[in-house]
N, C-alpha and C. Protein backbone atom coordinates (compact mmCIF):
# COMPACT_ATOMS: atom_id res chain seq x y z
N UNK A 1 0.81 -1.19 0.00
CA UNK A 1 0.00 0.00 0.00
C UNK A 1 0.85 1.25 0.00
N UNK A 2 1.79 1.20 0.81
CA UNK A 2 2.47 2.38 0.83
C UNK A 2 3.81 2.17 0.05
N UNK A 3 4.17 1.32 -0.74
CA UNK A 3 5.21 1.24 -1.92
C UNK A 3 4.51 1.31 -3.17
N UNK A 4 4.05 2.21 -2.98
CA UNK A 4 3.45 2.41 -4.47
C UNK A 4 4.30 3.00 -5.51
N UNK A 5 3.97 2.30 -6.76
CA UNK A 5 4.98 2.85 -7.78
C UNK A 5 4.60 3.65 -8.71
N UNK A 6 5.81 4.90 -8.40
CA UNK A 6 5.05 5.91 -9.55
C UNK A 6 5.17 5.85 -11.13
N UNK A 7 3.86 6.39 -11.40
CA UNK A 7 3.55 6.63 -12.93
C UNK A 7 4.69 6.73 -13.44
N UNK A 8 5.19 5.76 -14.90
CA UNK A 8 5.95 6.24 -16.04
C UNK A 8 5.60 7.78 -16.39
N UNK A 9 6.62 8.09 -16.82
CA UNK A 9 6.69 9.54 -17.68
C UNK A 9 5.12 9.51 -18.94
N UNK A 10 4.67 10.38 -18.66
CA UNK A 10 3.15 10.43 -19.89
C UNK A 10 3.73 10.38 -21.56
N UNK A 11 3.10 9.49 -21.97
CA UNK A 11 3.52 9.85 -23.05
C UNK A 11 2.92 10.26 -23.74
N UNK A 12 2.30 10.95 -25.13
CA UNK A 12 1.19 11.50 -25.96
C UNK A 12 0.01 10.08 -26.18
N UNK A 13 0.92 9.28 -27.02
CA UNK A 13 0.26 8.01 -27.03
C UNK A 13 -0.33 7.21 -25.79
N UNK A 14 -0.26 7.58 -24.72
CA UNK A 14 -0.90 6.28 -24.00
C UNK A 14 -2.53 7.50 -23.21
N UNK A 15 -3.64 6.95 -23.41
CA UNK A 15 -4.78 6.88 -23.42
C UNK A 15 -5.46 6.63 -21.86
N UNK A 16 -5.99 6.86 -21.84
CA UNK A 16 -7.15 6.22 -20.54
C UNK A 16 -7.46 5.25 -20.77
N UNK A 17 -7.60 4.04 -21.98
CA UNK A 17 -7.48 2.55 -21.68
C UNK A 17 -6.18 1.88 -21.57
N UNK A 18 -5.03 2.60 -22.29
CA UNK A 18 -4.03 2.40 -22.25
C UNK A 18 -2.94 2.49 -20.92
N UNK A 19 -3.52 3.64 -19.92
CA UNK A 19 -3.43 3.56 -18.47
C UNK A 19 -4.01 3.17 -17.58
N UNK A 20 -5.10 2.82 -17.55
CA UNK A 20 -6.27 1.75 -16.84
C UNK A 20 -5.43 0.76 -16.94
N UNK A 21 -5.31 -0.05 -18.22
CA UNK A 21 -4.41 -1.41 -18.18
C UNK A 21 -3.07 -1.21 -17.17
N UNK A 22 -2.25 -0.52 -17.57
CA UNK A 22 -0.89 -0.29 -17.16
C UNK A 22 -1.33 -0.56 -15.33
N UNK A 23 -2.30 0.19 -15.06
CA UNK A 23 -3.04 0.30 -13.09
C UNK A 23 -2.96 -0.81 -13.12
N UNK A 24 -4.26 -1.89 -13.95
CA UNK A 24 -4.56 -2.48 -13.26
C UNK A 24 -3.32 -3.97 -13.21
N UNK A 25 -2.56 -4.11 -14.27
CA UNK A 25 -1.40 -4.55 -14.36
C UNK A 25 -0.44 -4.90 -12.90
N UNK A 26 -0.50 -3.02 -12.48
CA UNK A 26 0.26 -2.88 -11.74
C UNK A 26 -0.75 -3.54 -10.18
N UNK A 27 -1.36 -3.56 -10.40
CA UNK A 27 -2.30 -3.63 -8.82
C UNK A 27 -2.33 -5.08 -8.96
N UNK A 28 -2.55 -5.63 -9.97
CA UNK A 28 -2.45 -7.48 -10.04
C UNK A 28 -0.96 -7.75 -9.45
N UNK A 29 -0.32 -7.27 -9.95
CA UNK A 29 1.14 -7.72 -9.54
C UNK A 29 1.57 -7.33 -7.83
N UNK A 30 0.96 -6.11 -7.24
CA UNK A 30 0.96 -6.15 -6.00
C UNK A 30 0.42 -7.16 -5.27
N UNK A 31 -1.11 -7.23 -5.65
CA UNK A 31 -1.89 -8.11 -5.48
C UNK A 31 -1.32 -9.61 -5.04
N UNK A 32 -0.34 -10.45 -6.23
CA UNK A 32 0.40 -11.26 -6.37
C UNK A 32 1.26 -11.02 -5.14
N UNK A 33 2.29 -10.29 -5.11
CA UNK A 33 3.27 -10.09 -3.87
C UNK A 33 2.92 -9.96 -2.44
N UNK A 34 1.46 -9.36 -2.40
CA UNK A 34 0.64 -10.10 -1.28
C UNK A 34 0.32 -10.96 -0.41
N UNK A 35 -0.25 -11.60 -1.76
CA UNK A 35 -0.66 -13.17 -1.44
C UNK A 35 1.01 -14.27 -1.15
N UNK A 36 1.83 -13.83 -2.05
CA UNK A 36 2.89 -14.92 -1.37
C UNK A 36 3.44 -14.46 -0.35
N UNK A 37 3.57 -13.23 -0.09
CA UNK A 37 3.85 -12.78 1.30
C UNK A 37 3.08 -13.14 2.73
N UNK A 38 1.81 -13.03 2.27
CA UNK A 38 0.79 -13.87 3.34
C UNK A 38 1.02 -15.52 3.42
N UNK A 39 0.98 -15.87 2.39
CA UNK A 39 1.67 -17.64 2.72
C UNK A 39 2.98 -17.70 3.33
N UNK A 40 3.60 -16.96 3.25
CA UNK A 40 4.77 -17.08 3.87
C UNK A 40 4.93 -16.83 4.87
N UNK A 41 3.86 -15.93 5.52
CA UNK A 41 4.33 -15.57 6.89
C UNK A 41 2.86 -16.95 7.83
N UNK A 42 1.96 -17.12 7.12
CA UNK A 42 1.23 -18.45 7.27
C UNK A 42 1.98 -20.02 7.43
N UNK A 43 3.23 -20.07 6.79
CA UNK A 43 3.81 -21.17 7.19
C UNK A 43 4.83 -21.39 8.72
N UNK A 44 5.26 -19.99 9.16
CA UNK A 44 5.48 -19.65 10.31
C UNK A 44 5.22 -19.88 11.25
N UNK A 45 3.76 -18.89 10.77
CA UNK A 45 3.22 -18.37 12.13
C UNK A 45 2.42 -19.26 12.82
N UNK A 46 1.80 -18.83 13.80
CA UNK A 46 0.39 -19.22 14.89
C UNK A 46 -0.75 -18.92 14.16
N UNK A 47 -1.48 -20.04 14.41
CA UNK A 47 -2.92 -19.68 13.93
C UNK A 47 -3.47 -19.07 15.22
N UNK A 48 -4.85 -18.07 14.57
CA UNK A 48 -5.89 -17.59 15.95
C UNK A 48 -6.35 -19.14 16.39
N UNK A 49 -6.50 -19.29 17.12
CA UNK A 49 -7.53 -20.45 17.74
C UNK A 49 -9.33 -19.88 17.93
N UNK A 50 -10.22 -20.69 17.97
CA UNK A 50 -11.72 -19.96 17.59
C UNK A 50 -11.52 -19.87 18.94
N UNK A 51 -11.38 -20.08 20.03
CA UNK A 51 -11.80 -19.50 21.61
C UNK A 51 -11.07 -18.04 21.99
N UNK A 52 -9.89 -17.48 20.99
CA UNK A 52 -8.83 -16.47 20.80
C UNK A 52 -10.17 -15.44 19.77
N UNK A 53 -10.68 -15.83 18.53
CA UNK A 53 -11.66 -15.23 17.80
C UNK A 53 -13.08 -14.98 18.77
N UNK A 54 -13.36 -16.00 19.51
CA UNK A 54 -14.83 -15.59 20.00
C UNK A 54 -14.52 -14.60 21.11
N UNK A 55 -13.33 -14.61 21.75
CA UNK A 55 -12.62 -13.67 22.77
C UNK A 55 -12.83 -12.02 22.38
N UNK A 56 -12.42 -12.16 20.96
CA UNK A 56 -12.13 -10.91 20.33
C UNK A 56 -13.21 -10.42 19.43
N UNK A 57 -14.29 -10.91 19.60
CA UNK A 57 -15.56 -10.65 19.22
C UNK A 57 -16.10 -10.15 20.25
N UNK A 58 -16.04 -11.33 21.50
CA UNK A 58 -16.98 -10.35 22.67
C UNK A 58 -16.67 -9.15 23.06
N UNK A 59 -15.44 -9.55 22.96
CA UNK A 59 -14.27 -7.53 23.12
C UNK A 59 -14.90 -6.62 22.46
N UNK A 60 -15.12 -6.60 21.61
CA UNK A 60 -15.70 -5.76 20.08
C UNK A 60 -17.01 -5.75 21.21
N UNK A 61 -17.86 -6.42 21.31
CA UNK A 61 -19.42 -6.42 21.13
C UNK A 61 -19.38 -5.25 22.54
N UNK A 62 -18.40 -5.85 23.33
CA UNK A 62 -18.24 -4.79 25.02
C UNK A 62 -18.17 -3.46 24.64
N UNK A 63 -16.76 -2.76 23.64
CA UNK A 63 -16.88 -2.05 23.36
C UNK A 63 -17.58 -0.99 23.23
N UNK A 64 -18.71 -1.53 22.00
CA UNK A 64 -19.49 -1.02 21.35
C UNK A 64 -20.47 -0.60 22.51
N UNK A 65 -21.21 -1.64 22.67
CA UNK A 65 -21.94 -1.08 24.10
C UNK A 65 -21.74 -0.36 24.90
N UNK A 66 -20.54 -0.03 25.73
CA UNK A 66 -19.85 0.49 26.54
C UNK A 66 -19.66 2.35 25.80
N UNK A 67 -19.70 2.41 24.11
CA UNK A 67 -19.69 3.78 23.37
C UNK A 67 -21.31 4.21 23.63
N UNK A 68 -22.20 3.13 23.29
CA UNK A 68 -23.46 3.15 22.66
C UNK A 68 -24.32 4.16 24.23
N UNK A 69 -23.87 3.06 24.83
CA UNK A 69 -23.88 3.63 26.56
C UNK A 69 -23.96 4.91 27.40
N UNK A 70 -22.00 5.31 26.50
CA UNK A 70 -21.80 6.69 26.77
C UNK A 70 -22.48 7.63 26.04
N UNK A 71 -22.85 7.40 24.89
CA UNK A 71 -23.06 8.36 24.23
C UNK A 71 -24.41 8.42 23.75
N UNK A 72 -25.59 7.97 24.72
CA UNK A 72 -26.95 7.74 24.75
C UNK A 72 -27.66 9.12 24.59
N UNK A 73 -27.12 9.58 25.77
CA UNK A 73 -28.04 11.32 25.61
C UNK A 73 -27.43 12.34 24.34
N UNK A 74 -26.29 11.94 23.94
CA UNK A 74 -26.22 12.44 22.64
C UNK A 74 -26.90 11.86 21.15
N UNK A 75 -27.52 10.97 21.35
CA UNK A 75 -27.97 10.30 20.05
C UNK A 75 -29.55 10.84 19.56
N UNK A 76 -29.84 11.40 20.53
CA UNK A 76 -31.66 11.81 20.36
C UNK A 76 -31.48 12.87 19.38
């Protein structure tokens, strides 16, 4: 996301389909470096465990309530 690569120099010839392609080119190929970067750090790592996910759901759900809560007499 934040190595983004800048635009070639414009040339007369290249177009708005002709740079659309070149984007989306370029965003497939990030795209690509992504995904093997995520497998790679997947063969490593720790998985969440679902009792680690339902943990971090109820967290979330506390949260929210706990805003919804505070900020009651402001919502009318």
């Amino acid at each position: 996301m934040t190595d983004q690569v800048p635009p070639p120099p414009q040339d007369e010839d290249e177009n708005e389909v002709l740079r659309a392609a070149r984007e989306q080119q370029a965003q497939k190929e990030a795209a690509e470096a992504t995904e093997a970067a995520d497998r790679e750090a997947a063969k490593g790592g720790r998985k969440i465990g679902w009792k680690t996910a339902a943990g971090i759901g109820v967290g979330s759900a506390a949260v929210l309530a706990a805003l919804l809560y505070a900020n009651r007499d402001k919502i009318k």
